[in-house]
PDB file of N, CA and C in Angstrom:
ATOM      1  N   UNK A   1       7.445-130.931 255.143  1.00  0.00           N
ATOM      2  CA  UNK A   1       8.236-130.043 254.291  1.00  0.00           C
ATOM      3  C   UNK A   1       8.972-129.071 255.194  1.00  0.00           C
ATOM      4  N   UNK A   2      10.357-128.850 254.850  1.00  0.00           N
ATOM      5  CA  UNK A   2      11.463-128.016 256.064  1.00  0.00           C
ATOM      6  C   UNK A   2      10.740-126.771 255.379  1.00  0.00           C
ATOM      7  N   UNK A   3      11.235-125.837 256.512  1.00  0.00           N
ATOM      8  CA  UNK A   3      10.840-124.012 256.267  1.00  0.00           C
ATOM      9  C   UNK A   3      11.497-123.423 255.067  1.00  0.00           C
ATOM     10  N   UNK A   4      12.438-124.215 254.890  1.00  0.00           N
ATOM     11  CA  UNK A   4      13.252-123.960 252.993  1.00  0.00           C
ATOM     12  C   UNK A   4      12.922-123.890 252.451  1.00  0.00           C
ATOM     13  N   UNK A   5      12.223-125.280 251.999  1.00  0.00           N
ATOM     14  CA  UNK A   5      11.329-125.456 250.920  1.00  0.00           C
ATOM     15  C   UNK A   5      10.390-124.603 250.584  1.00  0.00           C
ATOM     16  N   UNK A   6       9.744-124.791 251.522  1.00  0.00           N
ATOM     17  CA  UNK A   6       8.533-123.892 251.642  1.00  0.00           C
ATOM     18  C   UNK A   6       8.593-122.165 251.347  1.00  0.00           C
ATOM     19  N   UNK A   7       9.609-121.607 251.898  1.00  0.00           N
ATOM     20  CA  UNK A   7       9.627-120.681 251.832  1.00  0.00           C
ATOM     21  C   UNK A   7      10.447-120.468 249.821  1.00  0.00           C
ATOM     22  N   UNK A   8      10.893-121.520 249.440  1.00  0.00           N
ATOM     23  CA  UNK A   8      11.900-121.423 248.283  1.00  0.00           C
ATOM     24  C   UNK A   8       9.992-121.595 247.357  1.00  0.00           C
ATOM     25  N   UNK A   9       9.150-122.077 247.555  1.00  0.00           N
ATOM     26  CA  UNK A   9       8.286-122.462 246.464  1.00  0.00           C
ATOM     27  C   UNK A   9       7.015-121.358 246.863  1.00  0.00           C
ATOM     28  N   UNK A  10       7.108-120.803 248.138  1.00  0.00           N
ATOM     29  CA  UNK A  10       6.326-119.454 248.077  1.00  0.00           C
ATOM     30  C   UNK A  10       7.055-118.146 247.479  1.00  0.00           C
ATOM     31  N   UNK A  11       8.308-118.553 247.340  1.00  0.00           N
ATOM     32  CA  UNK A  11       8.776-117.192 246.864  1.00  0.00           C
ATOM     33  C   UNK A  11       8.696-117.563 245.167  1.00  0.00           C
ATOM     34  N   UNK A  12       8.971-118.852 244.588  1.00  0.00           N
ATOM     35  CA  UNK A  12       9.041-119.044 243.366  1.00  0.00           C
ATOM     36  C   UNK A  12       7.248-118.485 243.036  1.00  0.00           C
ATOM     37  N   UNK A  13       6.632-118.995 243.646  1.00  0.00           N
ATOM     38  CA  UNK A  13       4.759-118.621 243.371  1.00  0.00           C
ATOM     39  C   UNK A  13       4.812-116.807 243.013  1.00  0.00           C
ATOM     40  N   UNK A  14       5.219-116.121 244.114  1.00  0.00           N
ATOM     41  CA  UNK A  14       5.378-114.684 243.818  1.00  0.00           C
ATOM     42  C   UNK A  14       5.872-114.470 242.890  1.00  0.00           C
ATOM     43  N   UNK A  15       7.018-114.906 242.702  1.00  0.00           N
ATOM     44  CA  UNK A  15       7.689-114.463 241.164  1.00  0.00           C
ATOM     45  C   UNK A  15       6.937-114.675 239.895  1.00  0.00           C
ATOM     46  N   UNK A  16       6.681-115.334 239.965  1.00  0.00           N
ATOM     47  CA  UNK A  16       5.594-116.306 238.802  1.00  0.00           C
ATOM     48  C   UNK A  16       4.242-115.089 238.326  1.00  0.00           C
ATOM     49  N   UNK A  17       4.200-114.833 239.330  1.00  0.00           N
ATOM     50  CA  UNK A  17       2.728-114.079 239.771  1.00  0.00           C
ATOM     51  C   UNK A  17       2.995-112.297 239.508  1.00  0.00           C
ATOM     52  N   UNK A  18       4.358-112.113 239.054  1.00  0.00           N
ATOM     53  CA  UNK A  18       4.811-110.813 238.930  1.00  0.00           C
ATOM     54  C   UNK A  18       4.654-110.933 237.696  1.00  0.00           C
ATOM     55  N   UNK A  19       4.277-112.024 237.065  1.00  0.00           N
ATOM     56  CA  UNK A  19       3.706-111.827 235.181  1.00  0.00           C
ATOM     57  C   UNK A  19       2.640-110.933 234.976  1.00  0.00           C
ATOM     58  N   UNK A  20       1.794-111.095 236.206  1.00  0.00           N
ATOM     59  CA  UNK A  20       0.718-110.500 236.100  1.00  0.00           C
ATOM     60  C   UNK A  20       0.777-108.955 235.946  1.00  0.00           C
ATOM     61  N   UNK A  21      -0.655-108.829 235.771  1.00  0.00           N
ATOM     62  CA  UNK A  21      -0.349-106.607 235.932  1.00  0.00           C
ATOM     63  C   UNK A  21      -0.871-106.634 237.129  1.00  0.00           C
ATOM     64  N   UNK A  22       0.584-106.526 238.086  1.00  0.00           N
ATOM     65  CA  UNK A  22      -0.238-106.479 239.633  1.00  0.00           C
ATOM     66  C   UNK A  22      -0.063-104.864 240.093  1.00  0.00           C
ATOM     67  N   UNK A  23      -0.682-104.591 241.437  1.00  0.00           N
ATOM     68  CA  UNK A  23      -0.328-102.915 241.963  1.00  0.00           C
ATOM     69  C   UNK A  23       1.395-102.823 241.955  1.00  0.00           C
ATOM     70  N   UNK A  24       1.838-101.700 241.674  1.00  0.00           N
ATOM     71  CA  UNK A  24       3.073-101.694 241.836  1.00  0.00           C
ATOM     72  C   UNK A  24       3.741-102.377 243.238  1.00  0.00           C
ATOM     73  N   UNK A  25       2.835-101.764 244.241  1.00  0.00           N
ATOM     74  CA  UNK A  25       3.300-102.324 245.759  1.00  0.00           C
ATOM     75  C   UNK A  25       3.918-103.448 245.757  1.00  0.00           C
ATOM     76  N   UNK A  26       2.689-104.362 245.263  1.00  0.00           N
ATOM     77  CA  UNK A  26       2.927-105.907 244.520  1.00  0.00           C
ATOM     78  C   UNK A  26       4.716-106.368 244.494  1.00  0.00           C
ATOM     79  N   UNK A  27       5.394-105.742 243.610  1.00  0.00           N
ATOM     80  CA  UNK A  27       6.239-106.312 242.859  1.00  0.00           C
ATOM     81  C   UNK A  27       7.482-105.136 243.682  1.00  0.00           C
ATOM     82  N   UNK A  28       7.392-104.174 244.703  1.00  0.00           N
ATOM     83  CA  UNK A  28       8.374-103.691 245.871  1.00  0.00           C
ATOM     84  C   UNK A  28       8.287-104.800 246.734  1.00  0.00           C
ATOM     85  N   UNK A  29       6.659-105.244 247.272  1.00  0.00           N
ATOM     86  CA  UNK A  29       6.691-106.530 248.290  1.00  0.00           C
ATOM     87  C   UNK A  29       7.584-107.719 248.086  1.00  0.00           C
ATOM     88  N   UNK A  30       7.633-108.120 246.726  1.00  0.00           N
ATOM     89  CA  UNK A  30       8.098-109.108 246.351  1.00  0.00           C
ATOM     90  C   UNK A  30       9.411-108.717 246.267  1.00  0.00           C
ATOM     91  N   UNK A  31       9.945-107.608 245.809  1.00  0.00           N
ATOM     92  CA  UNK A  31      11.771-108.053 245.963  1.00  0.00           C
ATOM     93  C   UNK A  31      12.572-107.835 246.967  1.00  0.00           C
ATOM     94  N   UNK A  32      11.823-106.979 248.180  1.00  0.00           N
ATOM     95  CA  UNK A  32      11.919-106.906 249.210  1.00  0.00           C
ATOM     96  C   UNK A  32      11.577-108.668 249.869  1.00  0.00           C
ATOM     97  N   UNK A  33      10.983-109.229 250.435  1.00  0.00           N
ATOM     98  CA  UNK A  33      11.086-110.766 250.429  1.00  0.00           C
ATOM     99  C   UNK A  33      12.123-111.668 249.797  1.00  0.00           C
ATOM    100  N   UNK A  34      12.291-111.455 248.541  1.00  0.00           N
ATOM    101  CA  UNK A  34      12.968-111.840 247.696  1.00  0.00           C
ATOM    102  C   UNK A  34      14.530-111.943 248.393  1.00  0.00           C
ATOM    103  N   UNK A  35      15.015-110.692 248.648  1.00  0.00           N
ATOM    104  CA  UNK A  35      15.988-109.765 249.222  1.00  0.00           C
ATOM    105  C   UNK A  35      16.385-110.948 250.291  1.00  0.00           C
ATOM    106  N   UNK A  36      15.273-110.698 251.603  1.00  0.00           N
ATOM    107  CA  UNK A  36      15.263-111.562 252.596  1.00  0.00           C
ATOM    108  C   UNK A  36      15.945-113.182 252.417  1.00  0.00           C
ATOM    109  N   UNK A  37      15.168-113.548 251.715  1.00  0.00           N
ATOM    110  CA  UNK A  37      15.108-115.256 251.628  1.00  0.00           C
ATOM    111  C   UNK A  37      16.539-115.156 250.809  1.00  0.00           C
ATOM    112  N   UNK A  38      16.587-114.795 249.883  1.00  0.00           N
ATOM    113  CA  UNK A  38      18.569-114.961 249.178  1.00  0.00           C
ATOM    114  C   UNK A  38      19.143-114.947 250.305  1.00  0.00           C
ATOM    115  N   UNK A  39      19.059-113.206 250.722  1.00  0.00           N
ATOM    116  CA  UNK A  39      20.434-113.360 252.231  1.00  0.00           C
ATOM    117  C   UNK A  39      20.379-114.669 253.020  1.00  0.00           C
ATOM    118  N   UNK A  40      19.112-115.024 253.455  1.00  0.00           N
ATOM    119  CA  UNK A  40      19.232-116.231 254.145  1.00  0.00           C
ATOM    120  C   UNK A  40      19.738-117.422 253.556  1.00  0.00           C
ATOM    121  N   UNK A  41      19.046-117.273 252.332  1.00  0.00           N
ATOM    122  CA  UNK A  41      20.007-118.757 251.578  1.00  0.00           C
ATOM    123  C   UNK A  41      21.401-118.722 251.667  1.00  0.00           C
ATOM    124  N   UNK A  42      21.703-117.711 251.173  1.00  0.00           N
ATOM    125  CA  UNK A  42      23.391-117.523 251.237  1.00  0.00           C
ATOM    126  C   UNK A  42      23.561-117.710 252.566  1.00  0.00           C
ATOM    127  N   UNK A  43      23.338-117.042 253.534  1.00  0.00           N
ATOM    128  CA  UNK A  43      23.681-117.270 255.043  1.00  0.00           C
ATOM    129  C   UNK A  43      23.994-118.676 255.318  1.00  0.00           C
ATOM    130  N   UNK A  44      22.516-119.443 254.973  1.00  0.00           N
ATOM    131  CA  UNK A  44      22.889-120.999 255.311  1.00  0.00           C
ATOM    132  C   UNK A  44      23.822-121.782 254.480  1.00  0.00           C
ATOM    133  N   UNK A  45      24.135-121.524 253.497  1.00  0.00           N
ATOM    134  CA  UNK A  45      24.792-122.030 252.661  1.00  0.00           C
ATOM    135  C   UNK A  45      26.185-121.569 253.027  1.00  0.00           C
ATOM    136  N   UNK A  46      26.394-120.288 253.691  1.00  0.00           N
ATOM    137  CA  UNK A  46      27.568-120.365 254.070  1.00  0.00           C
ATOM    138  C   UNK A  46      28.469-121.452 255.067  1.00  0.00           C
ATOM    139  N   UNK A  47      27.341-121.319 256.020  1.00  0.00           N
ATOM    140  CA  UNK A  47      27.317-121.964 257.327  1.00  0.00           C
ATOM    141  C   UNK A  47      27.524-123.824 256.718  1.00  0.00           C
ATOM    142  N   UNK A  48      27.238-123.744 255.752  1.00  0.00           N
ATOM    143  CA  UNK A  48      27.431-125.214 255.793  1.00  0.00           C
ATOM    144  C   UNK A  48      28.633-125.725 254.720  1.00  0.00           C
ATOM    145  N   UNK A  49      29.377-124.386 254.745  1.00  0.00           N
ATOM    146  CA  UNK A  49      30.307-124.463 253.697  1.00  0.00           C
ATOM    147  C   UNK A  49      30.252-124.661 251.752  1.00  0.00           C
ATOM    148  N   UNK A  50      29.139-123.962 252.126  1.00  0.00           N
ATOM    149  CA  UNK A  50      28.510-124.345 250.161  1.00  0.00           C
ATOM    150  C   UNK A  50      29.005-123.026 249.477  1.00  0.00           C
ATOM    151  N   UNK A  51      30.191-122.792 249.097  1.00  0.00           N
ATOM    152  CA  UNK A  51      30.819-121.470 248.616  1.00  0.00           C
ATOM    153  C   UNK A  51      30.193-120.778 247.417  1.00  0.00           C
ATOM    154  N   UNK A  52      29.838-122.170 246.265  1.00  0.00           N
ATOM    155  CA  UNK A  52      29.170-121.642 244.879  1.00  0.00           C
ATOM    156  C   UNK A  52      27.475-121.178 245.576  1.00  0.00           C
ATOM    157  N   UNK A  53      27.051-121.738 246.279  1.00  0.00           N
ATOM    158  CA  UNK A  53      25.932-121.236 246.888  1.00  0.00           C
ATOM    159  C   UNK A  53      25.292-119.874 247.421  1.00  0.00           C
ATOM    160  N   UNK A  54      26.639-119.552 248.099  1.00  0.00           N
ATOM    161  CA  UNK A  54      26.683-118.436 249.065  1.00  0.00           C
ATOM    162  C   UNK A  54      26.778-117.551 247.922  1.00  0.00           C
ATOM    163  N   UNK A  55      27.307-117.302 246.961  1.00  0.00           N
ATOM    164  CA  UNK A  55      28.070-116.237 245.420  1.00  0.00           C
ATOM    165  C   UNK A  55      26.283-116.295 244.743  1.00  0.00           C
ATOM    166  N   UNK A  56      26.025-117.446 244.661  1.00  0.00           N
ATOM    167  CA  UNK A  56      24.613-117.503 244.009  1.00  0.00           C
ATOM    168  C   UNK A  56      23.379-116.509 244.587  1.00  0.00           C
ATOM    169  N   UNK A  57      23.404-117.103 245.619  1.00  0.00           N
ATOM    170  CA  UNK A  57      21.869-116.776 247.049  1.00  0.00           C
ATOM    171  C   UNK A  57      22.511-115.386 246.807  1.00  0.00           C
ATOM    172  N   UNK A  58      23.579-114.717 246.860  1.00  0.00           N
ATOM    173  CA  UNK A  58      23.908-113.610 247.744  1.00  0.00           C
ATOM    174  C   UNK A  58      23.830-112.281 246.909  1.00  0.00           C
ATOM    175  N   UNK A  59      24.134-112.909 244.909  1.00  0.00           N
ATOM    176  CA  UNK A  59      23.448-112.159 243.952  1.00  0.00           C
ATOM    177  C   UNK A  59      22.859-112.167 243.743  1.00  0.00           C
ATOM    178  N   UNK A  60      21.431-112.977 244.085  1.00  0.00           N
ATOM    179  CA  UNK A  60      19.980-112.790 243.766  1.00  0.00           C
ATOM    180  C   UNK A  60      20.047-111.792 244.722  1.00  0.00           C
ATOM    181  N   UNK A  61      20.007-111.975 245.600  1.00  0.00           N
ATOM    182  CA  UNK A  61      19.820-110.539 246.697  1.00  0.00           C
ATOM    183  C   UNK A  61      20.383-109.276 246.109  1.00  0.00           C
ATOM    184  N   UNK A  62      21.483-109.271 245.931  1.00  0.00           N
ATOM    185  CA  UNK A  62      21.869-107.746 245.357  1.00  0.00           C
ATOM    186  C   UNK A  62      20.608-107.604 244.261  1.00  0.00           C
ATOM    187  N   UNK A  63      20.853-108.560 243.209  1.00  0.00           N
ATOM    188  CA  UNK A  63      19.603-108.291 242.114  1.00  0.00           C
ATOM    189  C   UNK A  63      18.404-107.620 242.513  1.00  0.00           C
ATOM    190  N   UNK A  64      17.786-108.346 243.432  1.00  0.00           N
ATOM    191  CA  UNK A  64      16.248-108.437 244.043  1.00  0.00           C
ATOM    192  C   UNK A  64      16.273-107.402 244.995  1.00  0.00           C
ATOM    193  N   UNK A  65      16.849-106.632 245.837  1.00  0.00           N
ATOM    194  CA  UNK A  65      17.154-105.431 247.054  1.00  0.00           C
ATOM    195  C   UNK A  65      16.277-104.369 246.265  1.00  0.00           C
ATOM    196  N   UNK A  66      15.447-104.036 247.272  1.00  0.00           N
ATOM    197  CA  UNK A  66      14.677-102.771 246.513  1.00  0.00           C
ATOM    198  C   UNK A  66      15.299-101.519 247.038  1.00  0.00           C
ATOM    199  N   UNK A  67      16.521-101.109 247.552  1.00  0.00           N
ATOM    200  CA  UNK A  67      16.552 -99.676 248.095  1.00  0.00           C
ATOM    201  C   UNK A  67      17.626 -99.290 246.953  1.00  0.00           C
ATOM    202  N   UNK A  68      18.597 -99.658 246.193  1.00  0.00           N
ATOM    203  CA  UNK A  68      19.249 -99.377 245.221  1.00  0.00           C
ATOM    204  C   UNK A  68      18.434-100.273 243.830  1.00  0.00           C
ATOM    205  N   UNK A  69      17.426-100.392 243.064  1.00  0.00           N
ATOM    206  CA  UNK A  69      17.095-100.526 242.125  1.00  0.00           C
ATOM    207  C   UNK A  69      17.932-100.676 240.790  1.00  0.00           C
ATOM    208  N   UNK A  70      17.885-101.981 240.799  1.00  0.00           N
ATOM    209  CA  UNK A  70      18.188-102.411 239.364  1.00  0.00           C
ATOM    210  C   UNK A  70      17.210-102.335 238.078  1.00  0.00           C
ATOM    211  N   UNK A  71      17.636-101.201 237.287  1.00  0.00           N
ATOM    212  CA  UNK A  71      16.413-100.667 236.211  1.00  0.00           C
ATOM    213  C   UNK A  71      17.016-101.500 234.919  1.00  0.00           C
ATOM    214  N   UNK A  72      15.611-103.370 234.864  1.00  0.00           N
ATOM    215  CA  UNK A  72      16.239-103.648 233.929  1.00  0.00           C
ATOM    216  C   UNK A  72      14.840-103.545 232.825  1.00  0.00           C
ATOM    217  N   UNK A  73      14.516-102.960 233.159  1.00  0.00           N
ATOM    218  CA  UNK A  73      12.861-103.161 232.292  1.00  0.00           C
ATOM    219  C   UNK A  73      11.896-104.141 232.501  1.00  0.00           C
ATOM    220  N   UNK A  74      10.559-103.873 232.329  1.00  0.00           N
ATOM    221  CA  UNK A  74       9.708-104.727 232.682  1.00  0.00           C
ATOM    222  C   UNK A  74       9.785-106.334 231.831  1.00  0.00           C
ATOM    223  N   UNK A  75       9.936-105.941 230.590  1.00  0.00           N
ATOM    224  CA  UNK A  75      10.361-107.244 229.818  1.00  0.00           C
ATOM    225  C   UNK A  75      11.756-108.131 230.412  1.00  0.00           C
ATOM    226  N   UNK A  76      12.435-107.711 230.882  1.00  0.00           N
ATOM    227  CA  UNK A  76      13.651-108.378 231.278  1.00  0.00           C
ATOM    228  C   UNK A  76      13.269-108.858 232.293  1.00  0.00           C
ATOM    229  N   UNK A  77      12.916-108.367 233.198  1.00  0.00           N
ATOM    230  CA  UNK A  77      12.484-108.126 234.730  1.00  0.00           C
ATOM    231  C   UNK A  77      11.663-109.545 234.746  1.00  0.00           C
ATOM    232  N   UNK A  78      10.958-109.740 233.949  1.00  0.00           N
ATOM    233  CA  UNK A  78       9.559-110.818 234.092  1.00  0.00           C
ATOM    234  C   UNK A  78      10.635-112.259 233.368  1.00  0.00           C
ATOM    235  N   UNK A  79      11.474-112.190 232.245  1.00  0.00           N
ATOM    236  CA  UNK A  79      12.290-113.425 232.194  1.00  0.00           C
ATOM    237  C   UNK A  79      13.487-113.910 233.452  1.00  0.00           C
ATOM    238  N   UNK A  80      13.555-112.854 234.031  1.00  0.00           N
ATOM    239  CA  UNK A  80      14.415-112.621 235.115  1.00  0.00           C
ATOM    240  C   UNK A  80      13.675-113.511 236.617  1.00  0.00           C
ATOM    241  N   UNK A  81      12.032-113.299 236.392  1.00  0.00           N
ATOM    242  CA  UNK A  81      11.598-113.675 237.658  1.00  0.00           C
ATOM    243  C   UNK A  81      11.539-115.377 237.335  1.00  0.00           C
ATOM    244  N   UNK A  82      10.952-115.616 235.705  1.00  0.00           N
ATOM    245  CA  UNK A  82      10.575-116.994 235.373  1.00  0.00           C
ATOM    246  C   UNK A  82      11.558-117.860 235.711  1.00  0.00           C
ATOM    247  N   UNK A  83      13.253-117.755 235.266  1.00  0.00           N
ATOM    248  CA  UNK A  83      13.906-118.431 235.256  1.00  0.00           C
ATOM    249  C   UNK A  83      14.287-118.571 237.002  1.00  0.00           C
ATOM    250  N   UNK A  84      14.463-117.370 237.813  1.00  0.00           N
ATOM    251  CA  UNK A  84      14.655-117.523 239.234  1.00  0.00           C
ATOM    252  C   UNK A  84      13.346-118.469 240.212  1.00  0.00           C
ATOM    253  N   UNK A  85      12.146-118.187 239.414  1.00  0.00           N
ATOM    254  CA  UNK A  85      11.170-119.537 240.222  1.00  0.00           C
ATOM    255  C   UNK A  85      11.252-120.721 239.708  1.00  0.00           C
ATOM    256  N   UNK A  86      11.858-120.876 238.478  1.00  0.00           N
ATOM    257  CA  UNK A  86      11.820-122.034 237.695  1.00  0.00           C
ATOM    258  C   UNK A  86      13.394-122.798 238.508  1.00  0.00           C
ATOM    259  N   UNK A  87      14.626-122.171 238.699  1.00  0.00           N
ATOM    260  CA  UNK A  87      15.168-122.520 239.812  1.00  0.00           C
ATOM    261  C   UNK A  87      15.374-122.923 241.151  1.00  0.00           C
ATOM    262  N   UNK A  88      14.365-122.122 241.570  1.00  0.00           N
ATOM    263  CA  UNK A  88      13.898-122.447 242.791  1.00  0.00           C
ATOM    264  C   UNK A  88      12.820-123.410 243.262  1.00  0.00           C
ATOM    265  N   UNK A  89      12.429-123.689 242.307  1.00  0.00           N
ATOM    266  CA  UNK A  89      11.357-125.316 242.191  1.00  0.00           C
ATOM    267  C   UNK A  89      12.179-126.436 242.071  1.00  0.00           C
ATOM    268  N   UNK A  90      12.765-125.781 241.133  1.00  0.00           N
ATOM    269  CA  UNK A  90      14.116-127.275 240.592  1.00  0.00           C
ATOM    270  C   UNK A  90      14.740-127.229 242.030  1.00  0.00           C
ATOM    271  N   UNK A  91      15.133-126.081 242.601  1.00  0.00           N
ATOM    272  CA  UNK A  91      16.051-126.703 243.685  1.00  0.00           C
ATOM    273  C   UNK A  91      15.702-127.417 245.293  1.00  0.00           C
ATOM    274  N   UNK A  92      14.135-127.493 245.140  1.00  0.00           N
ATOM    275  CA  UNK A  92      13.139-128.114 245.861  1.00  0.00           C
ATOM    276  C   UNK A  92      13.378-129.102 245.791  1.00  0.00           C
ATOM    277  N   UNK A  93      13.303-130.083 244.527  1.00  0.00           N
ATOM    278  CA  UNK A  93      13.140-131.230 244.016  1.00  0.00           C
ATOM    279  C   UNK A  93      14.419-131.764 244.071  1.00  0.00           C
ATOM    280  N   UNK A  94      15.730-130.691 243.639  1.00  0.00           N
ATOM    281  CA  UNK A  94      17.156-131.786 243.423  1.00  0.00           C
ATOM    282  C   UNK A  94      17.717-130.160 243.922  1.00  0.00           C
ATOM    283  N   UNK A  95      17.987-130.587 245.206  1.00  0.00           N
ATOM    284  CA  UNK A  95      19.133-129.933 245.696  1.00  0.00           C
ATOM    285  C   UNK A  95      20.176-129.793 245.380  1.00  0.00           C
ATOM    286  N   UNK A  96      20.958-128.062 245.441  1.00  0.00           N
ATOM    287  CA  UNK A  96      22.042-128.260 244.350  1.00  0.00           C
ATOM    288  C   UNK A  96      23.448-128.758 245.420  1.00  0.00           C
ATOM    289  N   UNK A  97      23.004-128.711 246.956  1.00  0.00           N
ATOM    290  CA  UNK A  97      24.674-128.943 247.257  1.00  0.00           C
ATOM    291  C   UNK A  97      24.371-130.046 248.011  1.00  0.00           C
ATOM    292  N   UNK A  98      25.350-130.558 248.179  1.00  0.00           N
ATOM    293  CA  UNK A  98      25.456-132.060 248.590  1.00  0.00           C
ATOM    294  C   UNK A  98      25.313-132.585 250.168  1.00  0.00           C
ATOM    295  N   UNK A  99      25.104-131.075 250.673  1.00  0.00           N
ATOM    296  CA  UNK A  99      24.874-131.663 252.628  1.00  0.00           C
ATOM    297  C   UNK A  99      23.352-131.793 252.507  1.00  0.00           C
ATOM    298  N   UNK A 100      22.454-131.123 251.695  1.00  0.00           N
ATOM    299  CA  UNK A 100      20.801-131.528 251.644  1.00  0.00           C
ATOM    300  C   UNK A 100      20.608-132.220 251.332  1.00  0.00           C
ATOM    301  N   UNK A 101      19.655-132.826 252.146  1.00  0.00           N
ATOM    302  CA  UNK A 101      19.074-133.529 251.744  1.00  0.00           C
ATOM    303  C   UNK A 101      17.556-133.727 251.849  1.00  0.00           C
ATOM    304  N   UNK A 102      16.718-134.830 250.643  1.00  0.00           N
ATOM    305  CA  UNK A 102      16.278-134.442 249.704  1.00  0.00           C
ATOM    306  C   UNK A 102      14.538-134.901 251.134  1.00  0.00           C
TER     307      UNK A 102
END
């Protein structure tokens, strides 16, 4: 398994896991990481010319950045994480741009 993957289905696990009632720390750790791994997605996705990619990866990051806080509520916040790990599994399995491969 490439460091992508891996890192795309440990971050989907965290998200998942922000359902829980965890310590607050918890869920700064996580969008801070979060933060990380987008920029990088976008980064690589730039680099390989994947434009809808780079717009994608690069607003989860703004979203997910913990030093300017996006106050969307805890209820939003938790459909917000489901559908972003539920993406990021899917995009494990079926890559969305066409230089990966599978």
């Amino acid at each position: 398994m490439g460091l992508e993957k891996g890192v795309k289905i440990g971050l989907a696990a965290a998200l998942i896991i922000c359902l829980a009632d965890m310590p607050y720390g918890y869920y700064q750790l996580v969008r801070f990481l979060a933060m990380i791994a987008f920029a990088y997605f976008a980064y690589s996705n730039y680099e390989k010319g994947n434009n809808s990619l780079v717009f994608l990866y690069g607003g989860l990051a703004l979203l997910f950045q913990p030093l300017l806080k996006i106050s969307l509520g805890r209820e939003i916040w938790a459909v917000v994480d489901v559908i972003v790990g539920i993406g990021l599994l899917v995009s494990v399995f079926k890559p969305l741009d066409k230089n990966q491969v599978s």
